[in-house]
N, C-alpha and C. Protein backbone atom coordinates (compact mmCIF):
# COMPACT_ATOMS: atom_id res chain seq x y z
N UNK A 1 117.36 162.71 91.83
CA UNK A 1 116.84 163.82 91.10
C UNK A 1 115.42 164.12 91.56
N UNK A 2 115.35 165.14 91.61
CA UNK A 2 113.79 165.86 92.08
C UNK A 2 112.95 165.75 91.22
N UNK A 3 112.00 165.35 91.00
CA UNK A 3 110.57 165.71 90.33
C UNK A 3 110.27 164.58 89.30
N UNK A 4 111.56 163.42 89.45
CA UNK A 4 111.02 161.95 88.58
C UNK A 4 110.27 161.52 89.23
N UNK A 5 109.55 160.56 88.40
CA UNK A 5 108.63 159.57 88.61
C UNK A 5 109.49 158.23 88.50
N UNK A 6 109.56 157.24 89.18
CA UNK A 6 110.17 156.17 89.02
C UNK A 6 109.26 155.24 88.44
N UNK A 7 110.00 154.12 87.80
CA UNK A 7 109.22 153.22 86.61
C UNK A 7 108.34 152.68 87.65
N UNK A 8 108.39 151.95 89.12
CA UNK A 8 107.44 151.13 89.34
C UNK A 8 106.34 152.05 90.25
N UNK A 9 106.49 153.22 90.50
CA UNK A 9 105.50 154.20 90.15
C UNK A 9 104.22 154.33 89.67
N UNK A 10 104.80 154.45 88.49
CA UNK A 10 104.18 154.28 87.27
C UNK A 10 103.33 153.30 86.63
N UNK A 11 104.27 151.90 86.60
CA UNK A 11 103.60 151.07 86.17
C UNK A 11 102.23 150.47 87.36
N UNK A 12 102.60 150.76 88.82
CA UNK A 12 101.78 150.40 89.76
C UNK A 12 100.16 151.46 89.50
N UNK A 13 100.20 152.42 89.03
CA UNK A 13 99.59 153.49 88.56
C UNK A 13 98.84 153.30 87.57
N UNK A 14 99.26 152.38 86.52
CA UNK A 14 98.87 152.19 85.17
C UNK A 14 97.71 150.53 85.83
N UNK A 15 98.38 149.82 86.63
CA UNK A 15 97.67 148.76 86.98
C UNK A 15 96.10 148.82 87.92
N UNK A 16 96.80 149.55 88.95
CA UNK A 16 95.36 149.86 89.60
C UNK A 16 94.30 150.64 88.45
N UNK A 17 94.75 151.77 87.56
CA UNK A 17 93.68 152.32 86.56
C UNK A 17 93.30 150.55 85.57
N UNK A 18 93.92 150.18 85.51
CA UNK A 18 93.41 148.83 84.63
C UNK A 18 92.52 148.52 85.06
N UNK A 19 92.32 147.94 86.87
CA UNK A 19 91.54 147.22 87.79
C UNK A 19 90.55 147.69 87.49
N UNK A 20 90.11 149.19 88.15
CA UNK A 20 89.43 150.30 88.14
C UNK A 20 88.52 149.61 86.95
N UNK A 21 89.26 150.05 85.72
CA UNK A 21 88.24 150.05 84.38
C UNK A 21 87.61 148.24 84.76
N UNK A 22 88.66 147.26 84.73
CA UNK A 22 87.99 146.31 84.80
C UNK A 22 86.46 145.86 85.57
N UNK A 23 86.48 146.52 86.84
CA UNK A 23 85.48 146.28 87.68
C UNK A 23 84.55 147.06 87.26
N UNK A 24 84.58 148.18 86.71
CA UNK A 24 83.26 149.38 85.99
C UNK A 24 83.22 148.43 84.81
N UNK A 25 83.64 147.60 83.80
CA UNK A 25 83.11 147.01 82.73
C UNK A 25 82.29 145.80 83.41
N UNK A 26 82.69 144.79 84.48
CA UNK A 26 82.05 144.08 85.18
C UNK A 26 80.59 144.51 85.79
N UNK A 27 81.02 145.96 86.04
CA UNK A 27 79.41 146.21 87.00
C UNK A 27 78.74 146.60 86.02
N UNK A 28 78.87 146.87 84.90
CA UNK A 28 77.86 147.32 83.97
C UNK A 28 77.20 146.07 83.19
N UNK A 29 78.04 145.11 82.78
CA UNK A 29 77.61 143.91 82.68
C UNK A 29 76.67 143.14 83.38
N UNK A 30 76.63 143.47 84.82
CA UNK A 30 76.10 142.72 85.88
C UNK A 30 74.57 143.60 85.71
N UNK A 31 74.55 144.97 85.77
CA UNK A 31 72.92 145.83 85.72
C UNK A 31 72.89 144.98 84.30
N UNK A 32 73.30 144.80 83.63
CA UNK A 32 71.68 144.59 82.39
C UNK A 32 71.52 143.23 82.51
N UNK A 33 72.57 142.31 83.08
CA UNK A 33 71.73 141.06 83.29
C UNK A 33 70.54 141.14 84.20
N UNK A 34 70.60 141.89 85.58
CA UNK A 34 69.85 142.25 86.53
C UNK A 34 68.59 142.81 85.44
N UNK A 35 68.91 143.79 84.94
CA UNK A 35 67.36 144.23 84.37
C UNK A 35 66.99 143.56 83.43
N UNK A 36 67.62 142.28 82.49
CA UNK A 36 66.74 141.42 81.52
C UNK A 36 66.15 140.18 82.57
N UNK A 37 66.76 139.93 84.09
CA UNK A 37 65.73 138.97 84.81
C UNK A 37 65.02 139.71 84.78
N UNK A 38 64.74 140.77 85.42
CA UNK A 38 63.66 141.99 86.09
C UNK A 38 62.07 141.40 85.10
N UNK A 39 63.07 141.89 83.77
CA UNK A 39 61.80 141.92 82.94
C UNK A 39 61.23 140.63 82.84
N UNK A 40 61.86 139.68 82.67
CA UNK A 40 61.73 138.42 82.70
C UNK A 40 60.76 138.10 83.53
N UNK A 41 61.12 138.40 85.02
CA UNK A 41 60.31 138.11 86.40
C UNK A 41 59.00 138.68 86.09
N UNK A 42 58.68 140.04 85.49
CA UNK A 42 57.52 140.97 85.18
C UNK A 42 56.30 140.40 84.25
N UNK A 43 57.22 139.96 82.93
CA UNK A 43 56.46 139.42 81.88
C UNK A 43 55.64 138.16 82.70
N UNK A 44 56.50 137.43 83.27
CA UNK A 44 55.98 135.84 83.58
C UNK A 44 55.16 136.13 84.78
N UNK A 45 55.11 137.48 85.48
CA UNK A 45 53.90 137.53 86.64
C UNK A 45 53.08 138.46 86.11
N UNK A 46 52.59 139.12 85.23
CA UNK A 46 51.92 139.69 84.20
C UNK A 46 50.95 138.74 83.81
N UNK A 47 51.66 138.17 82.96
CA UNK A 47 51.42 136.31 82.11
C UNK A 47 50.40 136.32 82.97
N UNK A 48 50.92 135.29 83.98
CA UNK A 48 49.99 134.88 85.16
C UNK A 48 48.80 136.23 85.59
N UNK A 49 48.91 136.95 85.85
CA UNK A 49 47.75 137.84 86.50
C UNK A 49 46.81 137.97 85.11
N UNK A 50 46.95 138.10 83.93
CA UNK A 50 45.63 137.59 83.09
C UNK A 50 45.15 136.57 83.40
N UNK A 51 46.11 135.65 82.90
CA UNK A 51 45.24 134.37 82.66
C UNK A 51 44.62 134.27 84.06
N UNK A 52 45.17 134.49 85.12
CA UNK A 52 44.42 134.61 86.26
C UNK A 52 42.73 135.54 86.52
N UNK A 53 42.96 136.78 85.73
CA UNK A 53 41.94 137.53 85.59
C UNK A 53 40.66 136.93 84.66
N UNK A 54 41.14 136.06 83.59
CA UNK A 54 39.98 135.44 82.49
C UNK A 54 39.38 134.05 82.92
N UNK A 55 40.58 133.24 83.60
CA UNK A 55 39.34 132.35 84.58
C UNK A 55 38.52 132.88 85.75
N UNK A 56 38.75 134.45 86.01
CA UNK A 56 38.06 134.66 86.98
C UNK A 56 36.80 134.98 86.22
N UNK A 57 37.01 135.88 85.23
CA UNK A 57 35.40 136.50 84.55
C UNK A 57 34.65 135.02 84.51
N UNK A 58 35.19 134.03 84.48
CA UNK A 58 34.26 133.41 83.34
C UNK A 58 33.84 132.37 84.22
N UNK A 59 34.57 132.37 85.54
CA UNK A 59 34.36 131.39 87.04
C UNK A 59 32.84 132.08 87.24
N UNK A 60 33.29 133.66 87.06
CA UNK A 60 32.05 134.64 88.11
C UNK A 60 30.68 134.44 87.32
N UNK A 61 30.62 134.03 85.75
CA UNK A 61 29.10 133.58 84.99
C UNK A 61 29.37 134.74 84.52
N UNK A 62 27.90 134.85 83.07
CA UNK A 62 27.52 136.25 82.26
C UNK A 62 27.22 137.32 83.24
N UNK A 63 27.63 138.15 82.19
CA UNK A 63 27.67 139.51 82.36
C UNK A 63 28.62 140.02 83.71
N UNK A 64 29.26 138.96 83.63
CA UNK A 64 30.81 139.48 84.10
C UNK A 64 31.81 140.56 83.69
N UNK A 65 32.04 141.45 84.38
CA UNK A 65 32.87 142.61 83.34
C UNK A 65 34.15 142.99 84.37
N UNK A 66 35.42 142.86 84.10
CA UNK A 66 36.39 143.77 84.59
C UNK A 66 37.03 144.19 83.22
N UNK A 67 37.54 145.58 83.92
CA UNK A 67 38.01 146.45 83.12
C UNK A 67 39.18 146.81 83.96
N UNK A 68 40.83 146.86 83.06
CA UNK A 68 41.96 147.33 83.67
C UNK A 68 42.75 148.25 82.67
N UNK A 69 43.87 148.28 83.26
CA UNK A 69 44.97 148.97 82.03
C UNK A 69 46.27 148.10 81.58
N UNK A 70 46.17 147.43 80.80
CA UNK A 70 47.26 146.60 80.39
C UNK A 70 49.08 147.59 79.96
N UNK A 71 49.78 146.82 80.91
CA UNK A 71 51.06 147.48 80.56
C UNK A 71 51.62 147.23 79.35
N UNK A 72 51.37 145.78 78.98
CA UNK A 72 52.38 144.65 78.10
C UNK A 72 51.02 144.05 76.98
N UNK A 73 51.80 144.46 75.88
CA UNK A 73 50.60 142.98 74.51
C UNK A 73 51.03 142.23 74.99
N UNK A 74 49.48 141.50 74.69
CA UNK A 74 49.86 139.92 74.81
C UNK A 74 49.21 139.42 73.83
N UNK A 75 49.28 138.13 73.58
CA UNK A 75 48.09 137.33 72.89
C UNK A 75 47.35 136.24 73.34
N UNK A 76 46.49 135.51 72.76
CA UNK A 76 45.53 134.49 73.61
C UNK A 76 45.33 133.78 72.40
N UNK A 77 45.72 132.63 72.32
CA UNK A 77 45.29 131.37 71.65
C UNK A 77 45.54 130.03 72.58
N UNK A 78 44.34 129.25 72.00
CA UNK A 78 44.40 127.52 72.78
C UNK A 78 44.46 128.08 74.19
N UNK A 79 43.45 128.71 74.80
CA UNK A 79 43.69 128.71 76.53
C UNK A 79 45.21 129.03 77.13
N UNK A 80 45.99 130.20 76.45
CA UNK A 80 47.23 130.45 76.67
C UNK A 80 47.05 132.22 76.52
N UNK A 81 47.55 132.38 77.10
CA UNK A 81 48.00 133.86 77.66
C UNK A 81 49.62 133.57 76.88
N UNK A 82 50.04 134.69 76.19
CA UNK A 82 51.62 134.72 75.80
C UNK A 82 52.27 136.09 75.75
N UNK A 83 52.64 136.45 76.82
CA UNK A 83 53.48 137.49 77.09
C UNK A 83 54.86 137.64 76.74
N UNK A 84 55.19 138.01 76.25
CA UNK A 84 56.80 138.38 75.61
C UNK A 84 57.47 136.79 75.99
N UNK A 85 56.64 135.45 75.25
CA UNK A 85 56.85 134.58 74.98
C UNK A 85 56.72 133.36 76.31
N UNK A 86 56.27 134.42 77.42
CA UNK A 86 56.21 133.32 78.59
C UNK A 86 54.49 133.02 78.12
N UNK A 87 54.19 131.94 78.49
CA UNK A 87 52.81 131.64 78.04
C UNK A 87 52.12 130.73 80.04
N UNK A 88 50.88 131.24 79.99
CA UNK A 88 50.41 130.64 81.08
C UNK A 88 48.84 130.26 80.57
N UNK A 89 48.19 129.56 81.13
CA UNK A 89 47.17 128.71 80.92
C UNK A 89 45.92 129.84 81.46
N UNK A 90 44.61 129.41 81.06
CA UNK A 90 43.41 129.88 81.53
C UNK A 90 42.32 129.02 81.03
N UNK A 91 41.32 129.15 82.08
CA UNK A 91 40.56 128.19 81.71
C UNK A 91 39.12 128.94 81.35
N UNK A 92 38.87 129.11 80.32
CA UNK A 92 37.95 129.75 79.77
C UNK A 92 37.46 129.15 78.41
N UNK A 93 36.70 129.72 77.67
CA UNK A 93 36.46 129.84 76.28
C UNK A 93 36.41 130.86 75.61
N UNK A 94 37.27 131.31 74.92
CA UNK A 94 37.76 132.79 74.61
C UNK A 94 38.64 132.56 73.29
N UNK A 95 38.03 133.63 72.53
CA UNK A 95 38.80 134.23 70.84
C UNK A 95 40.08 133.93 71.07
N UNK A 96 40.61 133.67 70.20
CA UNK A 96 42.48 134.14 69.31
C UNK A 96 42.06 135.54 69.14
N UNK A 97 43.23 136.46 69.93
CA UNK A 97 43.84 137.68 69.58
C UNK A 97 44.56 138.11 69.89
N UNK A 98 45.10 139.40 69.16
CA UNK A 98 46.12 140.28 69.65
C UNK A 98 45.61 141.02 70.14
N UNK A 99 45.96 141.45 71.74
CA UNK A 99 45.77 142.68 72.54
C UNK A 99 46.72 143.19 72.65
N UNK A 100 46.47 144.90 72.13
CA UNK A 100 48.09 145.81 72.60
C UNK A 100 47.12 146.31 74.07
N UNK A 101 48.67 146.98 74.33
CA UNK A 101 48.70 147.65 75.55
C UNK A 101 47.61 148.56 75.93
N UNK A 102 47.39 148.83 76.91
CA UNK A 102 46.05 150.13 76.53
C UNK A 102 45.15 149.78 77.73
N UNK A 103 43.93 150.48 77.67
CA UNK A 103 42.65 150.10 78.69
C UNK A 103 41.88 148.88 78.11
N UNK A 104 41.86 147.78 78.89
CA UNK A 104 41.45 146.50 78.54
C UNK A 104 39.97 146.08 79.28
N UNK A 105 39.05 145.67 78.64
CA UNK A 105 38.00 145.03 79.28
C UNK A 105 37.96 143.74 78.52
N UNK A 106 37.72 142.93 80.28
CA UNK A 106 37.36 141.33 79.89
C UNK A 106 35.81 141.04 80.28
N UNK A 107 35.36 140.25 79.61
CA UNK A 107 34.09 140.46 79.70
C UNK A 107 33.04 139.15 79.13
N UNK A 108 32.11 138.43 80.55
CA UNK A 108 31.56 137.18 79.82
C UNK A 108 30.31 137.28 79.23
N UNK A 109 30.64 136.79 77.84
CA UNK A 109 28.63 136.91 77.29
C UNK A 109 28.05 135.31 77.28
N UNK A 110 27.26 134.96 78.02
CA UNK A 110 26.33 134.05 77.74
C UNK A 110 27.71 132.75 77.54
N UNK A 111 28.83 132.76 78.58
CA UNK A 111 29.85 131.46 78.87
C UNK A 111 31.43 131.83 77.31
N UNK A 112 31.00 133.11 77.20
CA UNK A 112 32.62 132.95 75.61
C UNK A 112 32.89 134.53 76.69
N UNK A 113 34.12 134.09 77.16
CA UNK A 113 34.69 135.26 77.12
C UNK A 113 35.55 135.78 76.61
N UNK A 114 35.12 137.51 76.56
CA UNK A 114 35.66 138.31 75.65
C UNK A 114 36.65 139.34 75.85
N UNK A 115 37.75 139.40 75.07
CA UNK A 115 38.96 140.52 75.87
C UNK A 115 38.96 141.36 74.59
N UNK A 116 38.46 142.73 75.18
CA UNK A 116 39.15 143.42 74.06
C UNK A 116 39.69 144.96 74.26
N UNK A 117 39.93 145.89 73.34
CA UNK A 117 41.17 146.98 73.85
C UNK A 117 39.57 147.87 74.04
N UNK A 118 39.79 148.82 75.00
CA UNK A 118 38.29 150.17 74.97
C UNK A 118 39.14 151.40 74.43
């Protein structure tokens, strides 16, 4: 007969569309693991480039001043930098605070250095 479709046709038809969907639910799975390392990788080299930046003010003596633009809050207690929970060390003497995001100056007075939002 003209114009049937035969069952294994069909069902071969119905399988490859299965695959299909399977591998598009796989690759979508796979980007957001990819972009929660991403961020991951970001936060924890972030982390690091403060605490890197506040032993520098305070290496360089008073009246040390850099000024940047912070992407990410962080906070600073006990010689810790804590970025979306990765925490890295600095060696300074410097306040407990919360810094949001924004234009940031770090800055040494007389050996306490100081971070705060401008």
């Amino acid at each position: 007969m003209k114009g049937q479709v035969s069952m294994e046709v069909i069902i071969g038809a119905i399988i490859l569309l299965l695959v299909l969907v399977f591998i598009w639910i796989y690759s979508i799975q796979t980007n957001e693991g990819i972009d929660a390392l991403k961020n991951s990788v970001e936060s924890k080299s972030y982390c690091r480039e403060i605490a890197d930046t506040i032993s520098s003010v305070y290496a360089s003596g008073t009246k040390t001043t850099i000024e940047f633009y912070s992407e990410k809050d962080f906070n600073l207690s006990n010689g810790m930098v804590d970025v979306n929970g990765f925490l890295c060390s600095y060696y300074a003497e410097a306040e407990e605070k919360f810094i949001a995001k924004g234009n940031i100056r770090i800055k040494d007075l007389n050996g306490v250095v100081v971070i705060e939002n401008i």
